[in-house]
PDB file of N, CA and C in Angstrom:
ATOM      1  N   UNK A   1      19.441 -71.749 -74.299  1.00  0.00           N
ATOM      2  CA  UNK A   1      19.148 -72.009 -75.682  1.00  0.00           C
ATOM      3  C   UNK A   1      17.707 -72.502 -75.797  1.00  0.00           C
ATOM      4  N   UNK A   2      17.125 -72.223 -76.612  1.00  0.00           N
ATOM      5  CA  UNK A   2      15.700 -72.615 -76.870  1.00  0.00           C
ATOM      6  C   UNK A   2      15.472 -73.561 -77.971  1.00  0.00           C
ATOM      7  N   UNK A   3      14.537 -74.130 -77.881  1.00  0.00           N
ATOM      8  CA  UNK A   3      14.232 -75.373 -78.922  1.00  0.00           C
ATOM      9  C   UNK A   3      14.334 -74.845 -80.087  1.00  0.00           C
ATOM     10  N   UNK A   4      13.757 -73.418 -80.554  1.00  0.00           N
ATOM     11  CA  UNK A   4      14.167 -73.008 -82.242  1.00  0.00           C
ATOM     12  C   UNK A   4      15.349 -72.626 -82.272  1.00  0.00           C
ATOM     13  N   UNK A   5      15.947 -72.737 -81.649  1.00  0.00           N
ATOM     14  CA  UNK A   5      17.651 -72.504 -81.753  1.00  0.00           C
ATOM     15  C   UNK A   5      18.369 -74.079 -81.910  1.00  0.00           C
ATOM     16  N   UNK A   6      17.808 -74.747 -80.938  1.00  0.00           N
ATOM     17  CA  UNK A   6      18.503 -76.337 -81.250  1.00  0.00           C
ATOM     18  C   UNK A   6      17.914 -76.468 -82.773  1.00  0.00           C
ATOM     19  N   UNK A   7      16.819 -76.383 -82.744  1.00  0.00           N
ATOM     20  CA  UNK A   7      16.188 -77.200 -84.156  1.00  0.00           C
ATOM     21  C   UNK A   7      16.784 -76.092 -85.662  1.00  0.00           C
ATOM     22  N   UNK A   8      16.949 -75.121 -85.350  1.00  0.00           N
ATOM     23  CA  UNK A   8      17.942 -74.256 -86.414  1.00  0.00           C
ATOM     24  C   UNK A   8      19.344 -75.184 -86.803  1.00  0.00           C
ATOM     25  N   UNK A   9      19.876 -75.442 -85.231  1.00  0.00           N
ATOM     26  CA  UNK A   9      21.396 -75.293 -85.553  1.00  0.00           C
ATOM     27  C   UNK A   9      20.965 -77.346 -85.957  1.00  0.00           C
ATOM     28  N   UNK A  10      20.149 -77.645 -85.534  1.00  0.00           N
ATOM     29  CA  UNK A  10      20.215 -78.758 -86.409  1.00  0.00           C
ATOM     30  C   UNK A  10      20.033 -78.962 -88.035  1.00  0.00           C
ATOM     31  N   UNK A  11      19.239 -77.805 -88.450  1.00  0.00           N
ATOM     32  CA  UNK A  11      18.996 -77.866 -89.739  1.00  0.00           C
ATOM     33  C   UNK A  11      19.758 -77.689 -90.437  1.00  0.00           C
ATOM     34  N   UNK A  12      20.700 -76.655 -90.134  1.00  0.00           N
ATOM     35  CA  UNK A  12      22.091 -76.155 -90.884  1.00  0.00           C
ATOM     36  C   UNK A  12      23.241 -76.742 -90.724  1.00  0.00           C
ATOM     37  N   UNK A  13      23.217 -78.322 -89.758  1.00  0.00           N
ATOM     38  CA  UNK A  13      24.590 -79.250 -89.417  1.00  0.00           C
ATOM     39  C   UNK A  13      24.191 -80.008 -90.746  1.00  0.00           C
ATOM     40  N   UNK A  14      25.608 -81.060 -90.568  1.00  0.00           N
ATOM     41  CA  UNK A  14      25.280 -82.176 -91.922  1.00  0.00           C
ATOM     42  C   UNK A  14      24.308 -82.863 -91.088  1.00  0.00           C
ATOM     43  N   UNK A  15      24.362 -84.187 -92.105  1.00  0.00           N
ATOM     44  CA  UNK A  15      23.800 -85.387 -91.601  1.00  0.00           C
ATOM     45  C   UNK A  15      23.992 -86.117 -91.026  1.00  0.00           C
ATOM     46  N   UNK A  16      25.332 -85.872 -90.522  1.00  0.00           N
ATOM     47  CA  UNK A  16      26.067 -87.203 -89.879  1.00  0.00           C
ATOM     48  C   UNK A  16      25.658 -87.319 -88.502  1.00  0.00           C
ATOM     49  N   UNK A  17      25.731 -88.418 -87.681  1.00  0.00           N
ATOM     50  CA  UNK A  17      25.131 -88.910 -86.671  1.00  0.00           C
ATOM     51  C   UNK A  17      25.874 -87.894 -85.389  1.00  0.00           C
ATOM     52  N   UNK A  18      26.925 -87.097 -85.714  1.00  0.00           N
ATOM     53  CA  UNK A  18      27.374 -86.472 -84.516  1.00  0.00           C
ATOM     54  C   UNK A  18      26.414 -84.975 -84.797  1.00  0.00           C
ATOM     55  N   UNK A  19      25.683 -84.992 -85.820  1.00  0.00           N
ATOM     56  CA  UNK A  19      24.712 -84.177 -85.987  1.00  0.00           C
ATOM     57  C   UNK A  19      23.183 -84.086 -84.714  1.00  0.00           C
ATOM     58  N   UNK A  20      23.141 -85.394 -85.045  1.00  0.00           N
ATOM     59  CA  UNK A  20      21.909 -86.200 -84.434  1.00  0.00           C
ATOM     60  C   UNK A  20      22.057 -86.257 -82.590  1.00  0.00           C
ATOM     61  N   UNK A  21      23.461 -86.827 -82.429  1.00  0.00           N
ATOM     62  CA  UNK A  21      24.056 -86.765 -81.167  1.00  0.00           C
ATOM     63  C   UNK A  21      23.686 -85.276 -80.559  1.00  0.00           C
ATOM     64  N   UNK A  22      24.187 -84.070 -81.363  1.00  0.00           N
ATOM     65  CA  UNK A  22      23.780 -82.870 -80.688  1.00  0.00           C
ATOM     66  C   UNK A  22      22.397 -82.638 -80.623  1.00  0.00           C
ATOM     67  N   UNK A  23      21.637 -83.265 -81.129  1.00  0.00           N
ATOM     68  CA  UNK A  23      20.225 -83.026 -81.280  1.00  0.00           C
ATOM     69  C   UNK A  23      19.890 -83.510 -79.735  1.00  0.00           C
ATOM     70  N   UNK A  24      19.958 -84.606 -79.644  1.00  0.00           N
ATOM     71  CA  UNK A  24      19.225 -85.437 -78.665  1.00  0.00           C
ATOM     72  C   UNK A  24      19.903 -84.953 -77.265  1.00  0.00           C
ATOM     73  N   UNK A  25      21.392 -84.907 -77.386  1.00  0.00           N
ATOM     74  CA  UNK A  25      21.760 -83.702 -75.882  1.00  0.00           C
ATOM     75  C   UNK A  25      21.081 -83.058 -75.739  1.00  0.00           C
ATOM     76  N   UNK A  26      21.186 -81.949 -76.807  1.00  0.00           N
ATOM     77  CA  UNK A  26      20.368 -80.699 -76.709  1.00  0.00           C
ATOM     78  C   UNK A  26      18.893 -80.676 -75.872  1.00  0.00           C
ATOM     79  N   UNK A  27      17.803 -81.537 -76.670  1.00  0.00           N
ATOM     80  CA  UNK A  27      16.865 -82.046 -76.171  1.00  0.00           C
ATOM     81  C   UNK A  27      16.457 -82.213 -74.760  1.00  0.00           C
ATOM     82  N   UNK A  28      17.581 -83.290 -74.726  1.00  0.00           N
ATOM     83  CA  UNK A  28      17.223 -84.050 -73.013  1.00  0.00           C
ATOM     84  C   UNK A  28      17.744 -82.716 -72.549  1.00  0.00           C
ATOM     85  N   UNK A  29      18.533 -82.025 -72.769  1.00  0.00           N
ATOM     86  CA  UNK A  29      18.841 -80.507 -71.522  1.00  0.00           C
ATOM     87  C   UNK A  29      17.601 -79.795 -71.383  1.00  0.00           C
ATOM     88  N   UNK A  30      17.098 -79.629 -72.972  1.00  0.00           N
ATOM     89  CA  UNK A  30      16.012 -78.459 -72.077  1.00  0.00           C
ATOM     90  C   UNK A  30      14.993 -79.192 -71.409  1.00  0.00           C
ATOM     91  N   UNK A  31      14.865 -80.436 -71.240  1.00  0.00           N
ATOM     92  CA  UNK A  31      14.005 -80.774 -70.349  1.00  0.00           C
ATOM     93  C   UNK A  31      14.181 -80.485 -69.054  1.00  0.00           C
ATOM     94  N   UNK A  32      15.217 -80.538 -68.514  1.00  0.00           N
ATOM     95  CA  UNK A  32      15.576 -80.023 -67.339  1.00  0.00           C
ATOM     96  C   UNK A  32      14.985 -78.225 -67.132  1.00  0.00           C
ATOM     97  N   UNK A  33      15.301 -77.333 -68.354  1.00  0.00           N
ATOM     98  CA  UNK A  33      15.282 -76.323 -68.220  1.00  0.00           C
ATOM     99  C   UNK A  33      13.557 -75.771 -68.536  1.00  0.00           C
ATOM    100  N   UNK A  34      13.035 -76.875 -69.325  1.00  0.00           N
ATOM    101  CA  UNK A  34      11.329 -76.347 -69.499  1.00  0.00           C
ATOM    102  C   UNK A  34      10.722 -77.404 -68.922  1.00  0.00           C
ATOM    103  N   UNK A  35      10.419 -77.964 -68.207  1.00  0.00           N
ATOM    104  CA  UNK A  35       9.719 -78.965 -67.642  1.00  0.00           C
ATOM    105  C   UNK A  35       8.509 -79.443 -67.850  1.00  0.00           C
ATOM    106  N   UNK A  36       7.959 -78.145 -67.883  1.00  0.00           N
ATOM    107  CA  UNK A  36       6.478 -77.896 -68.422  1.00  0.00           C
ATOM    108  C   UNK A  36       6.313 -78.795 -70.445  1.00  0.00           C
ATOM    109  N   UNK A  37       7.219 -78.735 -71.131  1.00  0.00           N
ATOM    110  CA  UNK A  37       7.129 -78.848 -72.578  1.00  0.00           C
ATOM    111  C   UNK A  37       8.072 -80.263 -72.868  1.00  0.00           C
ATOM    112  N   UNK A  38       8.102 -81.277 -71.565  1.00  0.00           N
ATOM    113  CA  UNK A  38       9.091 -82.068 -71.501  1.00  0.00           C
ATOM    114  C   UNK A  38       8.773 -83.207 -72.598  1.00  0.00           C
ATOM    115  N   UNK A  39       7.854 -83.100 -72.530  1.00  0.00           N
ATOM    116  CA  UNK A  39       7.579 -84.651 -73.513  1.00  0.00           C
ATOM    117  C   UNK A  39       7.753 -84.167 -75.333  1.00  0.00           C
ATOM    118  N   UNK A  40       7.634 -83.141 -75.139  1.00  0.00           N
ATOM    119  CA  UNK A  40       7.992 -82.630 -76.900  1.00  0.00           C
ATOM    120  C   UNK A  40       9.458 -83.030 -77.082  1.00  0.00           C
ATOM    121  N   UNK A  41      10.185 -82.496 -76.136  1.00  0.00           N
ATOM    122  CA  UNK A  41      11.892 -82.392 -76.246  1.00  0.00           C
ATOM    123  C   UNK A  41      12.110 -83.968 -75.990  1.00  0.00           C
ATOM    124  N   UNK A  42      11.445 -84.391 -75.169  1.00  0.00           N
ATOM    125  CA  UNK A  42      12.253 -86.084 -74.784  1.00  0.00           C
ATOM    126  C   UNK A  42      11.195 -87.014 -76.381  1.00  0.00           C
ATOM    127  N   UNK A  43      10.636 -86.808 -76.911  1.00  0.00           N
ATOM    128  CA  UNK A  43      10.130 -87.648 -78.344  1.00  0.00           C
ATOM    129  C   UNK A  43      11.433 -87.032 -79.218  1.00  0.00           C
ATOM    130  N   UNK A  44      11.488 -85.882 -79.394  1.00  0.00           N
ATOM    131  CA  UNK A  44      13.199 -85.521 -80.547  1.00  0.00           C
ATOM    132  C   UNK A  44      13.912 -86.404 -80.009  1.00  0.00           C
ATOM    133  N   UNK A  45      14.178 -86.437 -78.569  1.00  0.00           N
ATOM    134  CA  UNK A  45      15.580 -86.838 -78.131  1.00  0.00           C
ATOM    135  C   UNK A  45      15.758 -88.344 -78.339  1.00  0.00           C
ATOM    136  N   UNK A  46      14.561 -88.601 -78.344  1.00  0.00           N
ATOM    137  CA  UNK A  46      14.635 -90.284 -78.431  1.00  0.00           C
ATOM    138  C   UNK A  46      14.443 -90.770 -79.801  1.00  0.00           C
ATOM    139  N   UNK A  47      13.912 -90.257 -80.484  1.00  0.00           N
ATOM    140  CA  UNK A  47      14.581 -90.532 -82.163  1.00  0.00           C
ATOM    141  C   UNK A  47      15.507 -90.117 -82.625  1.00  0.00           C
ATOM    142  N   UNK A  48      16.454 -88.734 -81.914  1.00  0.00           N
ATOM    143  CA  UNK A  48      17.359 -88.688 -82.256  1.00  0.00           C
ATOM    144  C   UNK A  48      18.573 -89.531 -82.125  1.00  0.00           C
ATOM    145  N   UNK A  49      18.383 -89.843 -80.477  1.00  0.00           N
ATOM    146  CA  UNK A  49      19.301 -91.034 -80.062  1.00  0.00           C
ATOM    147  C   UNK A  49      18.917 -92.716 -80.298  1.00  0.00           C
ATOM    148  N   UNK A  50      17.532 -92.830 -81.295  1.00  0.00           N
ATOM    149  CA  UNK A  50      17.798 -94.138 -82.192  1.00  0.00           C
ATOM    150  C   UNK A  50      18.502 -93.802 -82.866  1.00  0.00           C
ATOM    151  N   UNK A  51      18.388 -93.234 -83.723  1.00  0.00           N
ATOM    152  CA  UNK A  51      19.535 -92.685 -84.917  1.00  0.00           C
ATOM    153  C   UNK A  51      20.576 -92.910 -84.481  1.00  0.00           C
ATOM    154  N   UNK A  52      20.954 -92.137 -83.668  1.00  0.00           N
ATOM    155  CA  UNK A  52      22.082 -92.567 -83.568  1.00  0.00           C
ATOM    156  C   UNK A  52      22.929 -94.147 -82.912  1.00  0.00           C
ATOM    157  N   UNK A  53      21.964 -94.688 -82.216  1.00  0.00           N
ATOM    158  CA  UNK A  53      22.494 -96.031 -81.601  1.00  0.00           C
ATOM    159  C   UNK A  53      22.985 -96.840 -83.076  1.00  0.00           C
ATOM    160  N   UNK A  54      21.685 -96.899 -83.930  1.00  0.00           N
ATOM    161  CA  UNK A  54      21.483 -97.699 -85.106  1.00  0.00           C
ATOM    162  C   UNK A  54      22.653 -97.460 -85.825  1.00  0.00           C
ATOM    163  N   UNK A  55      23.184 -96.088 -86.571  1.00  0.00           N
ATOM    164  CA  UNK A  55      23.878 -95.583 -87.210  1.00  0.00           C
ATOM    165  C   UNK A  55      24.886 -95.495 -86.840  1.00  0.00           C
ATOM    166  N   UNK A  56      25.523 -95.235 -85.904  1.00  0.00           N
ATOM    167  CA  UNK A  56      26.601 -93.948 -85.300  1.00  0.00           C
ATOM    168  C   UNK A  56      27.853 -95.318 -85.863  1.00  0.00           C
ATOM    169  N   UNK A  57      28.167 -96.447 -85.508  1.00  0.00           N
ATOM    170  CA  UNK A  57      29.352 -97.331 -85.785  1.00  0.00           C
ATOM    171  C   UNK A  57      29.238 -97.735 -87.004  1.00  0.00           C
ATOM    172  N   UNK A  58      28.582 -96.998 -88.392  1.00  0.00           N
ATOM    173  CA  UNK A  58      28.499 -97.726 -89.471  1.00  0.00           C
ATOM    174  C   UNK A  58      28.503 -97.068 -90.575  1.00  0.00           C
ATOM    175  N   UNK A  59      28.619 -97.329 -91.542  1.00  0.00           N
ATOM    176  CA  UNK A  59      28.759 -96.359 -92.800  1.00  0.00           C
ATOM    177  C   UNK A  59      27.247 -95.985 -93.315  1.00  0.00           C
ATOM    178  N   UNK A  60      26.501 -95.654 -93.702  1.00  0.00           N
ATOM    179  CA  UNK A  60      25.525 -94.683 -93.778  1.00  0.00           C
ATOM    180  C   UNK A  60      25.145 -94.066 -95.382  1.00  0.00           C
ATOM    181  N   UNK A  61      24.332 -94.350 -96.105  1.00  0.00           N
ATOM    182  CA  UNK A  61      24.532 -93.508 -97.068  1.00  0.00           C
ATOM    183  C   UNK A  61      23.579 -92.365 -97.025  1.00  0.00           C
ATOM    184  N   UNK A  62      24.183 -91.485 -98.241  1.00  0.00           N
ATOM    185  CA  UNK A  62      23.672 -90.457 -97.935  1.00  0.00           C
ATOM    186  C   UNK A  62      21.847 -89.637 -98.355  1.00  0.00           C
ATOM    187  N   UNK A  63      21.957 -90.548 -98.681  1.00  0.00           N
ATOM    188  CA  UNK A  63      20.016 -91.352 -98.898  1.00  0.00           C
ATOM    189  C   UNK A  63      19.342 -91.342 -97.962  1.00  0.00           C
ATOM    190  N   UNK A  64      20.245 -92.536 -97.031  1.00  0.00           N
ATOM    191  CA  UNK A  64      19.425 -92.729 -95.422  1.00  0.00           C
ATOM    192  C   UNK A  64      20.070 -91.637 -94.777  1.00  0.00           C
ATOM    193  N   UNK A  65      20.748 -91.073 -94.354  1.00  0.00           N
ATOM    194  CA  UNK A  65      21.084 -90.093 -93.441  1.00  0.00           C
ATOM    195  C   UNK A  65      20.034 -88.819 -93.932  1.00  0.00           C
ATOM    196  N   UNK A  66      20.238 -88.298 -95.071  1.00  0.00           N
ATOM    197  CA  UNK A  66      19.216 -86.928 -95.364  1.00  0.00           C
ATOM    198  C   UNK A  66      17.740 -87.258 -95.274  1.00  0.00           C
ATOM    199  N   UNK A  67      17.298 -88.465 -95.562  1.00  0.00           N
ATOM    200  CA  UNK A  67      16.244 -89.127 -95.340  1.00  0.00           C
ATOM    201  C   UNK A  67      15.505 -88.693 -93.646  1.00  0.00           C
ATOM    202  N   UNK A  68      16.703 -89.388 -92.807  1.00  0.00           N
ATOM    203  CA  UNK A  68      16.192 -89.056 -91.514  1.00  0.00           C
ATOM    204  C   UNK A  68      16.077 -87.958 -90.747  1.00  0.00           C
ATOM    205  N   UNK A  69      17.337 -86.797 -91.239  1.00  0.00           N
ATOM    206  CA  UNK A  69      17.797 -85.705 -91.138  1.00  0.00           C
ATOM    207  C   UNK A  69      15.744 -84.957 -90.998  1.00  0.00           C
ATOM    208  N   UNK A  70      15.657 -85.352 -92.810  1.00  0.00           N
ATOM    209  CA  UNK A  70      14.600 -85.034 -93.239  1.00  0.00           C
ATOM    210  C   UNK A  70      13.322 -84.922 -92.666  1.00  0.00           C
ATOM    211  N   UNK A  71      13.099 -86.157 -91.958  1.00  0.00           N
ATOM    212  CA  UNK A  71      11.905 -86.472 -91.185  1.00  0.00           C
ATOM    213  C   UNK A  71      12.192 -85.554 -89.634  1.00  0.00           C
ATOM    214  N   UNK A  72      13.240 -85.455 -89.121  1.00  0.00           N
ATOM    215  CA  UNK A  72      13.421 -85.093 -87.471  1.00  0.00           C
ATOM    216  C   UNK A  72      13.280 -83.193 -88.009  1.00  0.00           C
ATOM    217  N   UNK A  73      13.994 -83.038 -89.291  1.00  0.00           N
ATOM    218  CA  UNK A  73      13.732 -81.569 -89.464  1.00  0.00           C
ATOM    219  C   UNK A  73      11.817 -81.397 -89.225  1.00  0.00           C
ATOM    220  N   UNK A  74      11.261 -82.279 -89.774  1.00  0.00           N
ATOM    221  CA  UNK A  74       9.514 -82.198 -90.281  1.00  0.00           C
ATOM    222  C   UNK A  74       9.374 -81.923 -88.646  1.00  0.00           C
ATOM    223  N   UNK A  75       9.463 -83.271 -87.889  1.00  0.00           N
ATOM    224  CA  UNK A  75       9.203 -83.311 -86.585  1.00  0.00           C
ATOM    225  C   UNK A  75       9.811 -82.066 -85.196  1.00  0.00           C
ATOM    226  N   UNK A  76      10.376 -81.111 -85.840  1.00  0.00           N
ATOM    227  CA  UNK A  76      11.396 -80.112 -85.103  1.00  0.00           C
ATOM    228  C   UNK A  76      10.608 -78.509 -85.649  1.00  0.00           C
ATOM    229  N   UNK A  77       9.938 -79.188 -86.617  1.00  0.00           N
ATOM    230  CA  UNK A  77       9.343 -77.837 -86.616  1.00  0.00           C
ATOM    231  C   UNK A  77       7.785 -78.178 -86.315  1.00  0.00           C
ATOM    232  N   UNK A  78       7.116 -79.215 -86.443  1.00  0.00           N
ATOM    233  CA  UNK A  78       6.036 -79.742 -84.866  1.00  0.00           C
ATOM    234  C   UNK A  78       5.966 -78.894 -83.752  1.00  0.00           C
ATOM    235  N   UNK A  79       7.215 -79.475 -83.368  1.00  0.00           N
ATOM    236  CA  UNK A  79       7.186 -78.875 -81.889  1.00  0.00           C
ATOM    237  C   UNK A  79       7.505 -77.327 -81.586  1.00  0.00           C
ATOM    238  N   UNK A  80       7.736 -76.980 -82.638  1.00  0.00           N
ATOM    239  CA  UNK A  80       8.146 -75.539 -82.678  1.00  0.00           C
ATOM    240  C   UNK A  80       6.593 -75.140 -82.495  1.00  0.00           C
ATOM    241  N   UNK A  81       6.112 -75.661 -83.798  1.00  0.00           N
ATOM    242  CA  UNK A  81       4.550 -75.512 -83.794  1.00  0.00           C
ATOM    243  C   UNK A  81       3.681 -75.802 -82.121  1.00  0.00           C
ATOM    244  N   UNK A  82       4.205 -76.320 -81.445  1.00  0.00           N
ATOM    245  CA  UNK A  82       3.412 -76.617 -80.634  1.00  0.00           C
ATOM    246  C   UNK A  82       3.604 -75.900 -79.212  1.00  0.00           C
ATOM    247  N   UNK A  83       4.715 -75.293 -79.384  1.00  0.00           N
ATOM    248  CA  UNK A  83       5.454 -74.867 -78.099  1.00  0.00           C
ATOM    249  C   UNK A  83       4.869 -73.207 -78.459  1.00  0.00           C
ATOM    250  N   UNK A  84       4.539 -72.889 -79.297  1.00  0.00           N
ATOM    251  CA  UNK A  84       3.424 -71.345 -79.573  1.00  0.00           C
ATOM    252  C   UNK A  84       2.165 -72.062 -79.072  1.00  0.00           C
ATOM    253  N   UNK A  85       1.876 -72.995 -79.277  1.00  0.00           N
ATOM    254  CA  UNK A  85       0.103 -73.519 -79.416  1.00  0.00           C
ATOM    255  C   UNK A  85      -0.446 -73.266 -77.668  1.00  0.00           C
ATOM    256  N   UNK A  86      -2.124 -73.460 -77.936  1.00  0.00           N
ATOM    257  CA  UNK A  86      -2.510 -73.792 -76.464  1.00  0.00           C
ATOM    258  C   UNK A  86      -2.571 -75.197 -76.186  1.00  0.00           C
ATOM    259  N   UNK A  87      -2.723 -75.409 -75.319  1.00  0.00           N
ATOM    260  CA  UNK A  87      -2.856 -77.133 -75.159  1.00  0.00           C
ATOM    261  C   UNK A  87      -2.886 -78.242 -75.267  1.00  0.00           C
ATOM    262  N   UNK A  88      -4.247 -78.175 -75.750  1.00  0.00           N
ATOM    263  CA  UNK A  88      -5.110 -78.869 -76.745  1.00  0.00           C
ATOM    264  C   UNK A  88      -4.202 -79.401 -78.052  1.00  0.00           C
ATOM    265  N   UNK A  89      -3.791 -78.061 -78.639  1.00  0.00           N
ATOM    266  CA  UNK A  89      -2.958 -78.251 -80.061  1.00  0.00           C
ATOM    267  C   UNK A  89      -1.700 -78.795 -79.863  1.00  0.00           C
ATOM    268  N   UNK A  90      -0.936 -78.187 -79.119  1.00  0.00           N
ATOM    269  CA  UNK A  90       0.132 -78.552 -78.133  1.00  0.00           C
ATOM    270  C   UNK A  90      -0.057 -80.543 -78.644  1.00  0.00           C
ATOM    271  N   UNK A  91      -1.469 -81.232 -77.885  1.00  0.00           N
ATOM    272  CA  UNK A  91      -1.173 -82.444 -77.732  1.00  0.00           C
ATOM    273  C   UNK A  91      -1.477 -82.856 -78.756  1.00  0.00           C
ATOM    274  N   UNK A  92      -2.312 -82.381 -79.558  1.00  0.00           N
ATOM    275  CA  UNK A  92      -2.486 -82.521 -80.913  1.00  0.00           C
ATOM    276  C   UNK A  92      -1.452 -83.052 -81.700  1.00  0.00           C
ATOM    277  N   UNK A  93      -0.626 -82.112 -81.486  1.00  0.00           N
ATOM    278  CA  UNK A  93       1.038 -82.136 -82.722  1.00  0.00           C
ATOM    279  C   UNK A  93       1.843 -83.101 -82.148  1.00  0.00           C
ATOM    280  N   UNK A  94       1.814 -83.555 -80.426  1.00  0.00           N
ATOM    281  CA  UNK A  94       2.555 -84.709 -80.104  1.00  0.00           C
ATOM    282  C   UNK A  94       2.197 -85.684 -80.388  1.00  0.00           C
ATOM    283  N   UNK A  95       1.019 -86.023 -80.263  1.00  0.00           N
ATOM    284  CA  UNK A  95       0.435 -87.272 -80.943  1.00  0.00           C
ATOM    285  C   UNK A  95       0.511 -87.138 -82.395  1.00  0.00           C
ATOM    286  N   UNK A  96       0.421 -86.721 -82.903  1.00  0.00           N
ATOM    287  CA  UNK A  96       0.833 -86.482 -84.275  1.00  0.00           C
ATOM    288  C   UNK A  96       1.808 -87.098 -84.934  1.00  0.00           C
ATOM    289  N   UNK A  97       3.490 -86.577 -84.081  1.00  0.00           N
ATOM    290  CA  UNK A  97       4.435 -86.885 -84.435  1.00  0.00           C
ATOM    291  C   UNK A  97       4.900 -87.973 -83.614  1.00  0.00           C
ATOM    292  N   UNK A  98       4.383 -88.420 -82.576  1.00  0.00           N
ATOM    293  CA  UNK A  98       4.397 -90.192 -81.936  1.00  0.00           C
ATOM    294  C   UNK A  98       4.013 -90.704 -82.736  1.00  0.00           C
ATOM    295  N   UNK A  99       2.698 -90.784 -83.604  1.00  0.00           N
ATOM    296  CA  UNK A  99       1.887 -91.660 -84.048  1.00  0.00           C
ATOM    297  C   UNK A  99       2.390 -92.287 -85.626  1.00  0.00           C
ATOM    298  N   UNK A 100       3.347 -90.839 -85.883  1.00  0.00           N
ATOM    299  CA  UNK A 100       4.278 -91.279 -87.637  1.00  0.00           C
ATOM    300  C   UNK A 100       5.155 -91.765 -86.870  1.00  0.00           C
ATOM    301  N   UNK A 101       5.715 -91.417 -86.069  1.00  0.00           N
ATOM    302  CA  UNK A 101       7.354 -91.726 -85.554  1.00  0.00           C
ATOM    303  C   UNK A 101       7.292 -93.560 -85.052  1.00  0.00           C
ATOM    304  N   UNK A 102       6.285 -93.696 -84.553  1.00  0.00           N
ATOM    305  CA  UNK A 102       6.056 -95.690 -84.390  1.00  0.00           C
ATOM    306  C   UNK A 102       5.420 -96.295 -85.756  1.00  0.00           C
ATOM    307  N   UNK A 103       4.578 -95.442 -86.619  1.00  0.00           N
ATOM    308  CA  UNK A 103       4.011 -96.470 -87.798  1.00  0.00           C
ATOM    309  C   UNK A 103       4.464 -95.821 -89.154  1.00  0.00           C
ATOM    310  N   UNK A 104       5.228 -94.902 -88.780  1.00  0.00           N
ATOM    311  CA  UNK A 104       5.884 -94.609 -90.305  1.00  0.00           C
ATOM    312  C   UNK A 104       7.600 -94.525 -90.390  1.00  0.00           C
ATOM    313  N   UNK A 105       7.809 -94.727 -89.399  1.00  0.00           N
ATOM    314  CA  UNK A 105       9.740 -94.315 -89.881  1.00  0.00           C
ATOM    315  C   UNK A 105      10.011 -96.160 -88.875  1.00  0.00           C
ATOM    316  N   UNK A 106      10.588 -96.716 -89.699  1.00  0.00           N
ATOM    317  CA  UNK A 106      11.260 -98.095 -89.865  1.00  0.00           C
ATOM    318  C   UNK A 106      12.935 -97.625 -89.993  1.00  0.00           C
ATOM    319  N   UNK A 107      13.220 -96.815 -90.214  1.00  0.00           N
ATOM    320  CA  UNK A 107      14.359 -97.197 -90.562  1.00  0.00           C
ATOM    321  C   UNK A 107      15.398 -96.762 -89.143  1.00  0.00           C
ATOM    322  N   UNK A 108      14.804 -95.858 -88.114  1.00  0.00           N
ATOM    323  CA  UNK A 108      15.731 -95.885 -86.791  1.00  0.00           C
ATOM    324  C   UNK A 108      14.873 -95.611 -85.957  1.00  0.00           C
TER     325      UNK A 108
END
């Protein structure tokens, strides 16, 4: 499975945190399987699996869930973006989406 296939079948799940859960599996696998593109897949995986630590035992509304949904969709097509790119751009778009993901998303 390839990252625009995880990040598809994430777009078209709900919101709910067993949503998020498949995200961040997904993720940490293809690291194993692309090695080379590891740090794109392990930044999803690790906001996906805040999300879910934060969330997963609690009721949720549906504000904050599409909210975050929202932001990891933005950040899923990044890396889509970056996994075509050369290098350079490549690190471009990771720092990019590190740099919102620590000073702009508070909420997981």
């Amino acid at each position: 499975m390839t990252f625009t296939d995880i990040a598809a079948r994430f777009e078209q799940s709900g919101s709910g945190s067993d949503s998020f859960k498949a995200l961040f599996k997904s993720a940490f696998d293809l690291m194993k399987e692309d090695p080379e593109n590891a740090a794109l897949y392990f930044l999803i995986g690790v906001a996906a699996k805040s999300y879910v630590r934060v969330y997963e035992d609690q009721a949720v509304t549906e504000e904050v869930s599409e909210r975050a949904k929202a932001i990891l969709v933005g950040y899923n097509r990044k890396v889509i973006e970056a996994l075509a790119a050369e290098p350079a751009r490549r690190f471009e778009l990771l720092s990019a989406i590190s740099h919102d993901y620590e000073w702009q998303v508070a909420d997981f």
